[in-house]
PDB file of N, CA and C in Angstrom:
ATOM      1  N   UNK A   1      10.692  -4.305  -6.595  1.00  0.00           N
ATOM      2  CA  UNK A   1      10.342  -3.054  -5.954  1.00  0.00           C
ATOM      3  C   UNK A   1       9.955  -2.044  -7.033  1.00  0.00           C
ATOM      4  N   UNK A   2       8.914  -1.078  -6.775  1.00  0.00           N
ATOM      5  CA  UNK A   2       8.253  -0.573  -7.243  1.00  0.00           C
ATOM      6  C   UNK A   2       9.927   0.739  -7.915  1.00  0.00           C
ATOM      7  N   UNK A   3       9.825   1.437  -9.081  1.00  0.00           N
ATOM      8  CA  UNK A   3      10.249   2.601  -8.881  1.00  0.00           C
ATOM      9  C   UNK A   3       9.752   3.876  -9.657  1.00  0.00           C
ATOM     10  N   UNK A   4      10.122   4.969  -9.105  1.00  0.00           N
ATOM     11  CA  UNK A   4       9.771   6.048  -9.747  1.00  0.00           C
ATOM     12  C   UNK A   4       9.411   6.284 -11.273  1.00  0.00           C
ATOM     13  N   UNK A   5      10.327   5.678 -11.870  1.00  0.00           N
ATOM     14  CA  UNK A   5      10.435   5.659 -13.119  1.00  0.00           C
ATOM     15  C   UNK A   5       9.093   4.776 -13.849  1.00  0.00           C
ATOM     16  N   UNK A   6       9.112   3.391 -13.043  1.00  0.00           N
ATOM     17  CA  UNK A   6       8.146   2.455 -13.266  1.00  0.00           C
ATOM     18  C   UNK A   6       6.353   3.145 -13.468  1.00  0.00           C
ATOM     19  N   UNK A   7       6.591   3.403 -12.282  1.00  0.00           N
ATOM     20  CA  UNK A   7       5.373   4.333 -12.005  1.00  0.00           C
ATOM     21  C   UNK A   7       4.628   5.463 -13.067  1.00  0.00           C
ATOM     22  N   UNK A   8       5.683   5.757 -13.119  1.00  0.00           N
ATOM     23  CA  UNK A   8       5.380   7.083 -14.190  1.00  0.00           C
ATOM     24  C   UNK A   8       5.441   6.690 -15.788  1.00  0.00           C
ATOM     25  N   UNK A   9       5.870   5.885 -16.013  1.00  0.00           N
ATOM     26  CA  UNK A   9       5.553   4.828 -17.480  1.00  0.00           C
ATOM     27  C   UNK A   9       4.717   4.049 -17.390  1.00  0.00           C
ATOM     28  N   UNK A  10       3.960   3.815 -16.447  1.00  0.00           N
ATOM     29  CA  UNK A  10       2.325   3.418 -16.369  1.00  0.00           C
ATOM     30  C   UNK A  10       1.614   4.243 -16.606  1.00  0.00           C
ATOM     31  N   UNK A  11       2.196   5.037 -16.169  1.00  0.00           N
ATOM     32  CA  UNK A  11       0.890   6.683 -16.010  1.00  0.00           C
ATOM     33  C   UNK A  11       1.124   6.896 -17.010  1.00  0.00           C
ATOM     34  N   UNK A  12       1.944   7.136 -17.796  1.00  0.00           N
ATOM     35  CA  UNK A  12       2.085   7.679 -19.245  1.00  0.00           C
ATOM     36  C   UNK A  12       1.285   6.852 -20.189  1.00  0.00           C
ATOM     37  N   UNK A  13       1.188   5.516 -19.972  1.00  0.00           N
ATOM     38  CA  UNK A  13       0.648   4.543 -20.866  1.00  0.00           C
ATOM     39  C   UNK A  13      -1.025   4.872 -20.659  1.00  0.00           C
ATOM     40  N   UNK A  14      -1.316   5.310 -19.627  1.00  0.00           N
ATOM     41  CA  UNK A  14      -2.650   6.359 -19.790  1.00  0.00           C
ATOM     42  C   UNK A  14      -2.995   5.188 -18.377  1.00  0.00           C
ATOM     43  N   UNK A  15      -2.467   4.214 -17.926  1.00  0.00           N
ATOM     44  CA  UNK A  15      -3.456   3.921 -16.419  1.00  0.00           C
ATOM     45  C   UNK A  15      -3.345   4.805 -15.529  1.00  0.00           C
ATOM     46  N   UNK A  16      -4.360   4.661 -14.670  1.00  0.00           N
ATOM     47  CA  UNK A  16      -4.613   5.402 -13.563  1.00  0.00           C
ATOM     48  C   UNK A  16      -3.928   4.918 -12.479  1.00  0.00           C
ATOM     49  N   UNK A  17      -3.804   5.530 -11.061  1.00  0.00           N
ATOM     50  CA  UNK A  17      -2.601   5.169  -9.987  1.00  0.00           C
ATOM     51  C   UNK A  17      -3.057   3.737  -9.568  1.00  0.00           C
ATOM     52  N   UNK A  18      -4.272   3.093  -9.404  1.00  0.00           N
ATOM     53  CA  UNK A  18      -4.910   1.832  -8.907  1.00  0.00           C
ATOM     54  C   UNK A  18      -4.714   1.271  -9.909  1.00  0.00           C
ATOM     55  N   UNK A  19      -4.535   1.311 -11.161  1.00  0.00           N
ATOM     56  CA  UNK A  19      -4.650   0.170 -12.127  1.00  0.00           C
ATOM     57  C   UNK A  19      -2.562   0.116 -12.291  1.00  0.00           C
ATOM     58  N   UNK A  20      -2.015   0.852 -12.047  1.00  0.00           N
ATOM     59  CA  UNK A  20      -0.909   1.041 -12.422  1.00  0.00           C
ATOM     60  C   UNK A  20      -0.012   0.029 -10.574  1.00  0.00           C
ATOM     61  N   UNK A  21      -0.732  -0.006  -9.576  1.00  0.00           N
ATOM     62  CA  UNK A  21      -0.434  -0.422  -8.206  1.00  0.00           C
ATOM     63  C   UNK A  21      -0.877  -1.714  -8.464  1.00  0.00           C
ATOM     64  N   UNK A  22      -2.025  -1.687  -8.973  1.00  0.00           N
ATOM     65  CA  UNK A  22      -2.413  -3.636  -9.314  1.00  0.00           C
ATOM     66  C   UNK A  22      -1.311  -4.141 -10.316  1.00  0.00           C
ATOM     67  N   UNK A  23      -0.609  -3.700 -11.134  1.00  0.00           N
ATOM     68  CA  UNK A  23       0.297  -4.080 -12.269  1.00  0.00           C
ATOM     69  C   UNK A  23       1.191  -4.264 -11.189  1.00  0.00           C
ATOM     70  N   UNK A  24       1.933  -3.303 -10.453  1.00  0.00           N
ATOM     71  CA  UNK A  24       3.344  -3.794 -10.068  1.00  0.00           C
ATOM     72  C   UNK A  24       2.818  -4.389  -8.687  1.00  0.00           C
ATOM     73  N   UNK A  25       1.524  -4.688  -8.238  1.00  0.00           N
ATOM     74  CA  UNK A  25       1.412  -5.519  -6.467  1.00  0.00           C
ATOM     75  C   UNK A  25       2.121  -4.696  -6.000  1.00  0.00           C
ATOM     76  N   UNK A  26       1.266  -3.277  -5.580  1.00  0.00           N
ATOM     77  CA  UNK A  26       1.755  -2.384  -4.514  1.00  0.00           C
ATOM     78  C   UNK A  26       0.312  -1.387  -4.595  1.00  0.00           C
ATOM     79  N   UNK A  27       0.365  -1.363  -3.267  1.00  0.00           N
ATOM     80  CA  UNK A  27      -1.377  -0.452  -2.659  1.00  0.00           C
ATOM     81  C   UNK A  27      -1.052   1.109  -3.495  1.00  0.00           C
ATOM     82  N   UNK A  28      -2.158   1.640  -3.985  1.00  0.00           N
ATOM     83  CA  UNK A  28      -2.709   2.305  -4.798  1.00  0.00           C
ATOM     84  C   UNK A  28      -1.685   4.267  -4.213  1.00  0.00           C
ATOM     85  N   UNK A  29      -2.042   4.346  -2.516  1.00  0.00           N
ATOM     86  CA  UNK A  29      -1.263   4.784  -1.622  1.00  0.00           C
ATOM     87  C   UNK A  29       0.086   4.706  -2.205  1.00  0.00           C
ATOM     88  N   UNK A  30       0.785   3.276  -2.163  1.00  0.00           N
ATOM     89  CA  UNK A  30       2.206   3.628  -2.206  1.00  0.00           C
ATOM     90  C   UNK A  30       2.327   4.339  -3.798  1.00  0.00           C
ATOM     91  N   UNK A  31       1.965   3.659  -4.668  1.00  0.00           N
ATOM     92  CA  UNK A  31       2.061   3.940  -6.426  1.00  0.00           C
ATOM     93  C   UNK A  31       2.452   5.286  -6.334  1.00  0.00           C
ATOM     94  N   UNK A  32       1.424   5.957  -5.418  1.00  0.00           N
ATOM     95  CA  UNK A  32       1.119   7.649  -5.776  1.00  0.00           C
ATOM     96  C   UNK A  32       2.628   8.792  -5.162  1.00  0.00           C
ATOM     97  N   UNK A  33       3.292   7.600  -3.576  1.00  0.00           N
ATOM     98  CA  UNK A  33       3.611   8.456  -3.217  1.00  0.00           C
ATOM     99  C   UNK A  33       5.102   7.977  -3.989  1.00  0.00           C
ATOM    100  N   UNK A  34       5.514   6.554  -4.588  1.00  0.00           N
ATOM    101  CA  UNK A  34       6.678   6.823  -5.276  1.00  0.00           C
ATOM    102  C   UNK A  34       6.486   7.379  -6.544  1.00  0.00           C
ATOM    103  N   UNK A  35       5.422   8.154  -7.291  1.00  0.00           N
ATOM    104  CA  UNK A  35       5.649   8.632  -7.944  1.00  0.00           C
ATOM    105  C   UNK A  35       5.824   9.898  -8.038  1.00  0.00           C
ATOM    106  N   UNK A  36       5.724  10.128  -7.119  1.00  0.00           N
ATOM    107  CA  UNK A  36       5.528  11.856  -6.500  1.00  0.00           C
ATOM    108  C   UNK A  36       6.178  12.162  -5.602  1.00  0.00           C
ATOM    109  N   UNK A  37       6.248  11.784  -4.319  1.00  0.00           N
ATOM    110  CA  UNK A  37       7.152  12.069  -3.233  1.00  0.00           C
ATOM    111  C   UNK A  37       6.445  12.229  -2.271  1.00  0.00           C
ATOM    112  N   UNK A  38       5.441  12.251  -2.398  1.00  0.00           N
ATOM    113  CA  UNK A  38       3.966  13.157  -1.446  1.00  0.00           C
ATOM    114  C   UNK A  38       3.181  11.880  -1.338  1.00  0.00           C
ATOM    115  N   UNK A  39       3.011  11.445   0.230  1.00  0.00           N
ATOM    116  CA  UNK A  39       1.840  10.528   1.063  1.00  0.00           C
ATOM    117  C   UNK A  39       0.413  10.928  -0.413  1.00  0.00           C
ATOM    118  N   UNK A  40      -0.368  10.112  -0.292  1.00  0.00           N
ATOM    119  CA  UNK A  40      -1.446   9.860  -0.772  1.00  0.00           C
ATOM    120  C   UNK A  40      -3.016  10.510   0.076  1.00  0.00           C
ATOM    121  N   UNK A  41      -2.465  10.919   1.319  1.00  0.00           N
ATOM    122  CA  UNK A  41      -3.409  11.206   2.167  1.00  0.00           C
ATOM    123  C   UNK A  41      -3.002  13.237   2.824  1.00  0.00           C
ATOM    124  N   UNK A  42      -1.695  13.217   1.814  1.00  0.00           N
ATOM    125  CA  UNK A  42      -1.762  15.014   1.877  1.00  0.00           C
ATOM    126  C   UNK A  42      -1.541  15.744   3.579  1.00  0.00           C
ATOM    127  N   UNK A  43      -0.774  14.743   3.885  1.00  0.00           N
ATOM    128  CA  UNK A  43      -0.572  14.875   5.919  1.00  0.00           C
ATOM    129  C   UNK A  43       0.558  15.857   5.497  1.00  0.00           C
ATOM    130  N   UNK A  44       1.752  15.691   4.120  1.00  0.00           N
ATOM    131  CA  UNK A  44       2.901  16.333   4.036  1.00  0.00           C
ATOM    132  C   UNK A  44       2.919  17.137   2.925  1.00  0.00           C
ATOM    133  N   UNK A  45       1.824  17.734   2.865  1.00  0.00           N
ATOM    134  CA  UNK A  45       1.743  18.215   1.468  1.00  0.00           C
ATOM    135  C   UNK A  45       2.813  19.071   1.446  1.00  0.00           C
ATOM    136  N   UNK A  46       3.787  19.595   0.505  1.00  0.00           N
ATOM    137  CA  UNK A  46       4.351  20.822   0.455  1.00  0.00           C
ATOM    138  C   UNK A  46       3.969  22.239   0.071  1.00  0.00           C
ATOM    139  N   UNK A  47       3.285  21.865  -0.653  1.00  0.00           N
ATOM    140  CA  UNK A  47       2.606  23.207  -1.202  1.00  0.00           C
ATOM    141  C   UNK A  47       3.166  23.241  -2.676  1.00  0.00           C
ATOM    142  N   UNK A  48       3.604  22.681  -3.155  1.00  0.00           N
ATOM    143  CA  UNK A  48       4.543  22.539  -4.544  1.00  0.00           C
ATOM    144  C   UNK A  48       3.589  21.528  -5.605  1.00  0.00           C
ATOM    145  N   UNK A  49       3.964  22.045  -6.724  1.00  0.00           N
ATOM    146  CA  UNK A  49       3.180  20.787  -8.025  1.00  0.00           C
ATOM    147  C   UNK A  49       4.337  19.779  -8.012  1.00  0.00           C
ATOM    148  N   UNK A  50       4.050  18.693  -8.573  1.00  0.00           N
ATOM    149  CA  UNK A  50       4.743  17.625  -8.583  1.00  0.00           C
ATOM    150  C   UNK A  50       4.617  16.853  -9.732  1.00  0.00           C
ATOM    151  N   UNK A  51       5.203  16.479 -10.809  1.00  0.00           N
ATOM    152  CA  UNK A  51       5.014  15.321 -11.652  1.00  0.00           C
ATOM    153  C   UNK A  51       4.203  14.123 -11.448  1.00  0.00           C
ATOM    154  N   UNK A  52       2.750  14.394 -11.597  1.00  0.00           N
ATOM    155  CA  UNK A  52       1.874  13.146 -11.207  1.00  0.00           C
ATOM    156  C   UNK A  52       1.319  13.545 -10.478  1.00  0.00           C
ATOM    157  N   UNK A  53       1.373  14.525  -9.917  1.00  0.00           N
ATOM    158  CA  UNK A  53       0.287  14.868  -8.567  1.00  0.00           C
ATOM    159  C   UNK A  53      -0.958  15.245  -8.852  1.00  0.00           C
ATOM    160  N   UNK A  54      -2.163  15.002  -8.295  1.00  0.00           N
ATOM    161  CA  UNK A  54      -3.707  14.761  -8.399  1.00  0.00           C
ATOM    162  C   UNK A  54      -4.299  16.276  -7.804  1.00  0.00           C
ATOM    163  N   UNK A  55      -4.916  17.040  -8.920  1.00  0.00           N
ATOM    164  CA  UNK A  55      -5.605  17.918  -8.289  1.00  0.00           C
ATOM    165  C   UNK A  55      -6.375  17.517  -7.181  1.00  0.00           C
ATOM    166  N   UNK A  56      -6.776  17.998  -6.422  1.00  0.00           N
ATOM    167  CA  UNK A  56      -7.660  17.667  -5.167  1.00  0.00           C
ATOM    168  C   UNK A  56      -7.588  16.130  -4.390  1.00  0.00           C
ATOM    169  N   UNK A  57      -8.736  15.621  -3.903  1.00  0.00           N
ATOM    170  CA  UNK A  57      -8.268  14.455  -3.049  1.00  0.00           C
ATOM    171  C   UNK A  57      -7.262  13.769  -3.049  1.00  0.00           C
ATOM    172  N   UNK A  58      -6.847  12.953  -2.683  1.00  0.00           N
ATOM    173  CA  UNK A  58      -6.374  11.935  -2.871  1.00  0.00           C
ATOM    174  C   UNK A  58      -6.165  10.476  -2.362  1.00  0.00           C
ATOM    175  N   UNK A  59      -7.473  10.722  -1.144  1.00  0.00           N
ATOM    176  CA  UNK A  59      -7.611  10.319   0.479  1.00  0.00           C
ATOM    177  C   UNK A  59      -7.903   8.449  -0.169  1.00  0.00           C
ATOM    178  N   UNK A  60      -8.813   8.505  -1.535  1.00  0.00           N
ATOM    179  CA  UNK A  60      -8.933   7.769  -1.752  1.00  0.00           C
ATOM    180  C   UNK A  60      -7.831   6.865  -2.397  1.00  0.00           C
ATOM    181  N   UNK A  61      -6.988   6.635  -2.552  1.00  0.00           N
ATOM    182  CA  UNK A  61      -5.590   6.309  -2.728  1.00  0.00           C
ATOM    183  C   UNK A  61      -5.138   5.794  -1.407  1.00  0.00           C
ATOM    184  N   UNK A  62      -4.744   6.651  -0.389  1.00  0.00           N
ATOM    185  CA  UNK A  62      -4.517   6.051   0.343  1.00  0.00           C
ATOM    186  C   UNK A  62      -5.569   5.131   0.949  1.00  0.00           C
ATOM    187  N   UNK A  63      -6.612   4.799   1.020  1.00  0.00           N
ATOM    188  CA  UNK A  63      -7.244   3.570   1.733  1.00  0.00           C
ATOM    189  C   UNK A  63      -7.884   3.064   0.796  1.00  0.00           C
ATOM    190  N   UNK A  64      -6.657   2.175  -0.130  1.00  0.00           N
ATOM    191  CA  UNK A  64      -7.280   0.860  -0.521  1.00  0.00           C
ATOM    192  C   UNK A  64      -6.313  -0.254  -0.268  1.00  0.00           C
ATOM    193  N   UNK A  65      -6.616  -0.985  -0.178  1.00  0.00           N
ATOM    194  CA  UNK A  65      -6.114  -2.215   0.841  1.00  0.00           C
ATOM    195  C   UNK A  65      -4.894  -2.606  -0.340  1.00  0.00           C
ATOM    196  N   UNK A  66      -3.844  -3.260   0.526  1.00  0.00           N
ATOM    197  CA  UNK A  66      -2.654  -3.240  -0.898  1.00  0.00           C
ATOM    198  C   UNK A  66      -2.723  -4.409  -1.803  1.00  0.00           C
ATOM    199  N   UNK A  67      -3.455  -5.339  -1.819  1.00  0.00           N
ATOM    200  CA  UNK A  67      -4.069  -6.223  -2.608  1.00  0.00           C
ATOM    201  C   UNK A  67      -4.750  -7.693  -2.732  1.00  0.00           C
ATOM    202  N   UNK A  68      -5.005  -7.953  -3.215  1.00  0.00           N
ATOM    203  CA  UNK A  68      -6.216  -9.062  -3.079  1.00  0.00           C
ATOM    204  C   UNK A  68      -5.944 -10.002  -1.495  1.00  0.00           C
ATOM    205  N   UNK A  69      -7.025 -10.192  -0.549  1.00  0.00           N
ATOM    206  CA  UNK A  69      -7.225 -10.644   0.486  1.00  0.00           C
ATOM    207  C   UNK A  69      -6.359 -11.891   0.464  1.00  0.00           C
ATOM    208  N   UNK A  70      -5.687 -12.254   1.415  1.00  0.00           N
ATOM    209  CA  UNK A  70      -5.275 -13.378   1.609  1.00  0.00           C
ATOM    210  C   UNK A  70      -5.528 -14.697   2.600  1.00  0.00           C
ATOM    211  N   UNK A  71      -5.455 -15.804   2.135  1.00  0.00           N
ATOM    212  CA  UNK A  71      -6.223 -16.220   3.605  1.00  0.00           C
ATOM    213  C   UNK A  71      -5.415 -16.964   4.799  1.00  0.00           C
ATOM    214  N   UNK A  72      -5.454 -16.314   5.660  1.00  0.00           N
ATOM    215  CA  UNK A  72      -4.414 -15.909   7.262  1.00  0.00           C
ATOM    216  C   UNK A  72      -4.697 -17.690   8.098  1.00  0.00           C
ATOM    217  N   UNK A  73      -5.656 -18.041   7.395  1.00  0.00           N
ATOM    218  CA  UNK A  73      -5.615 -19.578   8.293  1.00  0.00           C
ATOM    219  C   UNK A  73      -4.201 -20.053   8.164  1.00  0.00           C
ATOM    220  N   UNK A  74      -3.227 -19.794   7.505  1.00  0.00           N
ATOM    221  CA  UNK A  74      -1.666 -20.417   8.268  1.00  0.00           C
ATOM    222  C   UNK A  74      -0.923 -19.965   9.462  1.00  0.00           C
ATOM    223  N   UNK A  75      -1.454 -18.463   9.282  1.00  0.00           N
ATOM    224  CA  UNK A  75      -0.591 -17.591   9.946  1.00  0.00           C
ATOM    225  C   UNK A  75      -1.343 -17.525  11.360  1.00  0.00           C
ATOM    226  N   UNK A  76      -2.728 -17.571  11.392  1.00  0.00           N
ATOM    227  CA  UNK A  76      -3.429 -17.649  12.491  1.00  0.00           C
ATOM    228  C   UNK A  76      -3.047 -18.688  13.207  1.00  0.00           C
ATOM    229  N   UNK A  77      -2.883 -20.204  12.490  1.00  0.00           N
ATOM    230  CA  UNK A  77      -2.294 -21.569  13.168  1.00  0.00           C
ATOM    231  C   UNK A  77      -1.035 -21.262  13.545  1.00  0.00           C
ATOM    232  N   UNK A  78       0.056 -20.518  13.421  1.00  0.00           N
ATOM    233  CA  UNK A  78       1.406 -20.004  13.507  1.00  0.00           C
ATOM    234  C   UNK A  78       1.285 -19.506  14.631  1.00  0.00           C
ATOM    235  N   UNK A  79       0.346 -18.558  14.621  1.00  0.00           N
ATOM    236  CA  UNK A  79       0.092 -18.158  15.841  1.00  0.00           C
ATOM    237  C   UNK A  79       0.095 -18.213  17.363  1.00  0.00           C
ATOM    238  N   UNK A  80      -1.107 -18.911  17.102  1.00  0.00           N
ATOM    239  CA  UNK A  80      -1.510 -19.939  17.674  1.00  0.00           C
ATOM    240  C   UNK A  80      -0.893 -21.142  18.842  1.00  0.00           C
ATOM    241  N   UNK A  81      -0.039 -21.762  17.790  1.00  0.00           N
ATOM    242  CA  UNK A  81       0.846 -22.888  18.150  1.00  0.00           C
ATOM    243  C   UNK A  81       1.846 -21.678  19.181  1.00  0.00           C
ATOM    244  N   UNK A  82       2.501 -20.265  18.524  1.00  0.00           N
ATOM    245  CA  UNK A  82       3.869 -19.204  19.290  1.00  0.00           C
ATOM    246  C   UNK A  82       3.059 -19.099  21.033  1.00  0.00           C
ATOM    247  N   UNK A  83       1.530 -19.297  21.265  1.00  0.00           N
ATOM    248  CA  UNK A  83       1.200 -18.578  21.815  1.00  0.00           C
ATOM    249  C   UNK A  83       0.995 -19.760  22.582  1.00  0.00           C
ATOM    250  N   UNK A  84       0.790 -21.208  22.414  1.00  0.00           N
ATOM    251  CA  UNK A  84       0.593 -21.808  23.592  1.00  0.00           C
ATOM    252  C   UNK A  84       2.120 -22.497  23.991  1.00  0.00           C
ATOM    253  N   UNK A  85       3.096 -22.381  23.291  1.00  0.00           N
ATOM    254  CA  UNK A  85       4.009 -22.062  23.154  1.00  0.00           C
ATOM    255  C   UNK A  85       5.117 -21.653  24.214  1.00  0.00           C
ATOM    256  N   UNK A  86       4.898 -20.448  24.514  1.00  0.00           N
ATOM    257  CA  UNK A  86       5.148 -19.238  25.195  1.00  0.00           C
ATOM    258  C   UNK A  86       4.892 -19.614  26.569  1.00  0.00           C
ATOM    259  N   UNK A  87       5.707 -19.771  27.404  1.00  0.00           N
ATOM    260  CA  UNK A  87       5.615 -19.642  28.690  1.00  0.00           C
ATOM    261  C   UNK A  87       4.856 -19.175  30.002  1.00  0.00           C
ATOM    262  N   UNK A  88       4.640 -17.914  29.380  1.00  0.00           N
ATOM    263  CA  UNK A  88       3.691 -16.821  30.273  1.00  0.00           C
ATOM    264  C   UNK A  88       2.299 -16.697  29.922  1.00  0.00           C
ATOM    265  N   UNK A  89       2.015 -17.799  28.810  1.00  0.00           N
ATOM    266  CA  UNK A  89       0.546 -17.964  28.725  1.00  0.00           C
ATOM    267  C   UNK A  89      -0.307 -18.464  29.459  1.00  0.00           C
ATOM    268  N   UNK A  90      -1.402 -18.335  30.361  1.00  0.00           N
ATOM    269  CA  UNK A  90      -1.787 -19.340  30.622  1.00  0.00           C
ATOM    270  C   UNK A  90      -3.165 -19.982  30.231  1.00  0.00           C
ATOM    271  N   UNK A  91      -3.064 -21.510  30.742  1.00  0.00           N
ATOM    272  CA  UNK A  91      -4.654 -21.882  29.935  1.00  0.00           C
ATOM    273  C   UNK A  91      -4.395 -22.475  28.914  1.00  0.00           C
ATOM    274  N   UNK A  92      -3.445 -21.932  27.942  1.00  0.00           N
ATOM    275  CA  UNK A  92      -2.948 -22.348  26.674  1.00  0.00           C
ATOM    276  C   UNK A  92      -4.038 -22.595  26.159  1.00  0.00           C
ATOM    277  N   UNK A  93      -5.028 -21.701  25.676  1.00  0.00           N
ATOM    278  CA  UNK A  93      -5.679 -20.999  24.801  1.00  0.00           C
ATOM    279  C   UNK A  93      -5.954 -21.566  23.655  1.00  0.00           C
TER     280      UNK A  93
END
């Protein structure tokens, strides 16, 4: 798990919040808000400076996907199988 501390000794090492979220496998979004306290998308802003906090936007942070695509053909077959499965299906699909 990601922590505060972690976070902010990336940033110090001079990466940026996306290169510092790809290091520990956590979306760019979360990096920002455990390092700060503050969503990535500014819904809770306080009105306060913060250690790490980004002049202006930050919208872009929050929507980047939390990391490299994975491919769901197991989970889709998992699926799948729960759903014909299931009693109240019908057709079994």
């Amino acid at each position: 798990m990601a922590s505060r501390e972690g976070v902010r000794a990336l940033l110090r090492q001079g990466l940026d919040y996306e290169s510092a979220a790809a290091a520990l496998g956590i979306g760019a979004g979360v990096a920002y808000m455990v390092a700060t306290g503050l969503p990535a998308d500014r819904s809770d802003h306080l009105g306060e400076e913060r250690e790490g906090a980004r002049e202006g936007s930050t919208q872009l942070l929050a929507e980047q996907p939390p990391g490299p695509e994975v491919d769901n053909r197991e989970t889709l077959a998992w699926l799948r199988r729960r759903a014909q499965a299931d009693p109240g299906m019908r057709g079994g699909r």
